[in-house]
C-alpha atoms as a PDB file:
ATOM      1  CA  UNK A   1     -89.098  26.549  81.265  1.00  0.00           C
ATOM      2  CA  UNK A   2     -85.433  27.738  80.275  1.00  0.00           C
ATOM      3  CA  UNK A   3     -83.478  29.845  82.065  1.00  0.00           C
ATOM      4  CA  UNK A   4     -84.503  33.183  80.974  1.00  0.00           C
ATOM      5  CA  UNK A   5     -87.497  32.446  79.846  1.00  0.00           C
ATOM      6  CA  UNK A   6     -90.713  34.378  80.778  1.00  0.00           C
ATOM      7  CA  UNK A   7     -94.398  33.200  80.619  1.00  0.00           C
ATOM      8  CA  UNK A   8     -97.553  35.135  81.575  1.00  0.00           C
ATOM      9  CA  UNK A   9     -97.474  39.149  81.330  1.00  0.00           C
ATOM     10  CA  UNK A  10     -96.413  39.316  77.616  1.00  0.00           C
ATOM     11  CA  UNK A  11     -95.145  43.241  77.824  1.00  0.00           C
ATOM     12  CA  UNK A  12     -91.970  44.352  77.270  1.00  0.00           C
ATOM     13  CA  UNK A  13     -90.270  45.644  80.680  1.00  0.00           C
ATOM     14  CA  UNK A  14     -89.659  49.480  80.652  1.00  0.00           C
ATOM     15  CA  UNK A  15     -86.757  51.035  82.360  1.00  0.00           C
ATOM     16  CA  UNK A  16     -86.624  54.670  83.009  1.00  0.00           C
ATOM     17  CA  UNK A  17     -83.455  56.997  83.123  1.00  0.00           C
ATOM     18  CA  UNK A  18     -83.524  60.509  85.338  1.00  0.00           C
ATOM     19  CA  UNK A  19     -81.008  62.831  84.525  1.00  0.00           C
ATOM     20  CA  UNK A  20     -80.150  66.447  86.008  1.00  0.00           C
ATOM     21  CA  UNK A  21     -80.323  69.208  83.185  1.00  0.00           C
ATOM     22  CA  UNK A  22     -80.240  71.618  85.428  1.00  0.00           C
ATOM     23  CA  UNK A  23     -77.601  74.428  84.470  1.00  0.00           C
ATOM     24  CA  UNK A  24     -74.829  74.523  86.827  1.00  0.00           C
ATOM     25  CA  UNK A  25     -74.359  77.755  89.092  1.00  0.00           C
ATOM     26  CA  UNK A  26     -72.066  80.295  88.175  1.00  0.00           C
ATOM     27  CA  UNK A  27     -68.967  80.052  90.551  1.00  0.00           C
ATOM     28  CA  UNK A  28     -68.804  83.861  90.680  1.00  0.00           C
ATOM     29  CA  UNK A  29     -71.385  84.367  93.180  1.00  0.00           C
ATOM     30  CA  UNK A  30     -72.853  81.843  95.271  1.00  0.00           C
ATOM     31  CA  UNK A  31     -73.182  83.103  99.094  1.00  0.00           C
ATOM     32  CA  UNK A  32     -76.219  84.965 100.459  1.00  0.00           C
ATOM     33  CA  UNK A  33     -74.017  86.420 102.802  1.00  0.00           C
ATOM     34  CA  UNK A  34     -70.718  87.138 102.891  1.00  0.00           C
ATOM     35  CA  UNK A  35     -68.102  88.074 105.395  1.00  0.00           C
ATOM     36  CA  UNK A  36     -65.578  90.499 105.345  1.00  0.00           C
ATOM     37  CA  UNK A  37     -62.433  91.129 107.890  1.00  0.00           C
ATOM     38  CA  UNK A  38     -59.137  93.510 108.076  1.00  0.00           C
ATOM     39  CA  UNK A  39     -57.198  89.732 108.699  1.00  0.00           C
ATOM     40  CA  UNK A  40     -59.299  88.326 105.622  1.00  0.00           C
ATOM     41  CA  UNK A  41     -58.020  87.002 102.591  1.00  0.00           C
ATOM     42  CA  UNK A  42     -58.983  87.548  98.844  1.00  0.00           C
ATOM     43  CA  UNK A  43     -58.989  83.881  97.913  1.00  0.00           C
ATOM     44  CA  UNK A  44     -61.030  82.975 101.126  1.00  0.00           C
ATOM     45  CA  UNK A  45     -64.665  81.836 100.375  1.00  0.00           C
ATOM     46  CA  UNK A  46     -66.160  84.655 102.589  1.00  0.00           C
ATOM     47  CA  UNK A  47     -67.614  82.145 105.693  1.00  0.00           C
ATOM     48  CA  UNK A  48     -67.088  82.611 109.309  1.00  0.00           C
ATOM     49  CA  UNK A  49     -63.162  81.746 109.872  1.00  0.00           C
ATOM     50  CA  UNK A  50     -62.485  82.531 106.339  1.00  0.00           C
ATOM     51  CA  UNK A  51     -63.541  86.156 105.602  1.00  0.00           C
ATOM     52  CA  UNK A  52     -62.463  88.096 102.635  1.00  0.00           C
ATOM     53  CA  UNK A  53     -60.291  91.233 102.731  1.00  0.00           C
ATOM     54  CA  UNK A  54     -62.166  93.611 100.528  1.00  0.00           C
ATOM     55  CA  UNK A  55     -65.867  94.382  99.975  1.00  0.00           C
ATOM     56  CA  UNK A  56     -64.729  94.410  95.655  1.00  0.00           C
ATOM     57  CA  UNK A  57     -64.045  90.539  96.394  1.00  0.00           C
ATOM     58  CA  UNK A  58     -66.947  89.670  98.583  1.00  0.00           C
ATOM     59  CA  UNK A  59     -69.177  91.235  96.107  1.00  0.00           C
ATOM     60  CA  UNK A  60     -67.992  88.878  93.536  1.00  0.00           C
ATOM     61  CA  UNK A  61     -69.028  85.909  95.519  1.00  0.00           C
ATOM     62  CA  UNK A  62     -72.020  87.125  96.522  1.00  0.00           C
ATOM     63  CA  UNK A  63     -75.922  86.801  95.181  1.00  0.00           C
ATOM     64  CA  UNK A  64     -78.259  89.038  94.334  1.00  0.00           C
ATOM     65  CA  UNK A  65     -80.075  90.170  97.005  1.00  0.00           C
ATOM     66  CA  UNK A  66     -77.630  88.997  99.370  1.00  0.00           C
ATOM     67  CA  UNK A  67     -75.446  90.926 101.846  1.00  0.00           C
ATOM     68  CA  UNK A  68     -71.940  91.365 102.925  1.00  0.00           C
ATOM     69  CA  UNK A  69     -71.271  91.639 106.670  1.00  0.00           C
ATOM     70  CA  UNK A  70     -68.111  93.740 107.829  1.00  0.00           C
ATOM     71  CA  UNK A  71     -67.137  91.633 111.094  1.00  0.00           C
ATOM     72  CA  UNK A  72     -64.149  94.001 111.997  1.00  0.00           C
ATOM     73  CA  UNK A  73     -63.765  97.931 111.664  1.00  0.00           C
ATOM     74  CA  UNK A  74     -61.798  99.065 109.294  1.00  0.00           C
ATOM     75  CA  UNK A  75     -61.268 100.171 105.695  1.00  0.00           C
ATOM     76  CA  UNK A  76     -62.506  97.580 102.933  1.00  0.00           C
ATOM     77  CA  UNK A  77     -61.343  99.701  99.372  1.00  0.00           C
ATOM     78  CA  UNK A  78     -63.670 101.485  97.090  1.00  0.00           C
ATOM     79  CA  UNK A  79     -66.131  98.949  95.587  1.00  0.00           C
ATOM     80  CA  UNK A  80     -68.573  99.149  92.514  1.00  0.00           C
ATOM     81  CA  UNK A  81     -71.657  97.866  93.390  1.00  0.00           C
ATOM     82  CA  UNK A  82     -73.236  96.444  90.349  1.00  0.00           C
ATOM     83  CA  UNK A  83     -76.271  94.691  91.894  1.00  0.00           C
ATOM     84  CA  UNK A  84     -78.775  94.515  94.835  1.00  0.00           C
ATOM     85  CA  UNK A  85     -76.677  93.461  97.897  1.00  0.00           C
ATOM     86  CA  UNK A  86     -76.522  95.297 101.603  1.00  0.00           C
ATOM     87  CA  UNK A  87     -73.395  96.399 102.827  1.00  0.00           C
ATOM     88  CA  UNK A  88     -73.571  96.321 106.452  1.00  0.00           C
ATOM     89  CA  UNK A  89     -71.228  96.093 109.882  1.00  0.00           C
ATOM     90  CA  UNK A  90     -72.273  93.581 112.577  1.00  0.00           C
ATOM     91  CA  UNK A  91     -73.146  94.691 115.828  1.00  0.00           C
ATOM     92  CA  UNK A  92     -70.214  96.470 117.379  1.00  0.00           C
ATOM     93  CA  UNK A  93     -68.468  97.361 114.366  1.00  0.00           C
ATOM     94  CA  UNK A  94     -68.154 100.351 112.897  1.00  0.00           C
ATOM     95  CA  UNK A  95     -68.950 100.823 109.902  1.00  0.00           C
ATOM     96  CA  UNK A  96     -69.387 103.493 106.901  1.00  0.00           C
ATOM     97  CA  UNK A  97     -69.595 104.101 103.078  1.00  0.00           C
ATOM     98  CA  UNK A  98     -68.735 106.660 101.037  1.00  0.00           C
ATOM     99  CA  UNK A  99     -70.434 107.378  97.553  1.00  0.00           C
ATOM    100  CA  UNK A 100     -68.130 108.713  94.909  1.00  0.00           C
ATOM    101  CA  UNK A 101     -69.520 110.425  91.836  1.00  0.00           C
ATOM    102  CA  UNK A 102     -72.860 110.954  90.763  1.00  0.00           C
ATOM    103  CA  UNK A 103     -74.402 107.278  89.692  1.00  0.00           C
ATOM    104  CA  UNK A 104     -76.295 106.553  92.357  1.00  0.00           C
ATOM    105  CA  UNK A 105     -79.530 105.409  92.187  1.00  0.00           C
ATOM    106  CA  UNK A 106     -83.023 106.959  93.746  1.00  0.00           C
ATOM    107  CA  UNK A 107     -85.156 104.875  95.879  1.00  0.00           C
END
């Protein structure tokens, strides 16, 4: 027999290939919850240790559904609120909102 050479099972070897086709996330939102702090930072990623300034910017990085966490008292700026997210303050905190104009929705 030569080197290379195959007797016996006749059938041609099959090799698969797997590849990912799933669409990449959008890198505008991509926390469930995000954290917010008077010493934050815009450009922070909104985790513990590296909270985000304003609620406008933690909204931006955060899902649907998700919620933004005020860890410190104070004021955050005005914020549009263009999807399903809870604004809240952690224990301790105090916290409040403010609705400007007339848009709001009905439960």
């Amino acid at each position: 027999m030569m080197k290379g050479e195959h007797h016996g099972d006749s059938s041609p070897s099959v090799r698969t290939l797997s590849l990912d086709v799933r669409p990449a996330l959008s890198a505008s939102a991509q926390n469930s919850r995000s954290l917010v702090s008077v010493t934050g930072n815009g450009a922070n990623p909104c985790t513990p240790g590296f909270e985000r300034r304003t609620f406008t910017r933690a909204l931006a990085v955060t899902n649907a559904g998700g919620e933004i966490v005020a860890i410190t008292s104070g004021g955050y700026g005005a914020v549009t609120i263009n999807k399903a997210v809870s604004i809240i303050a952690a224990p301790g905190i105090v916290g409040s909102l403010q609705a400007l104009g007339s848009e709001m929705a009905s439960p």
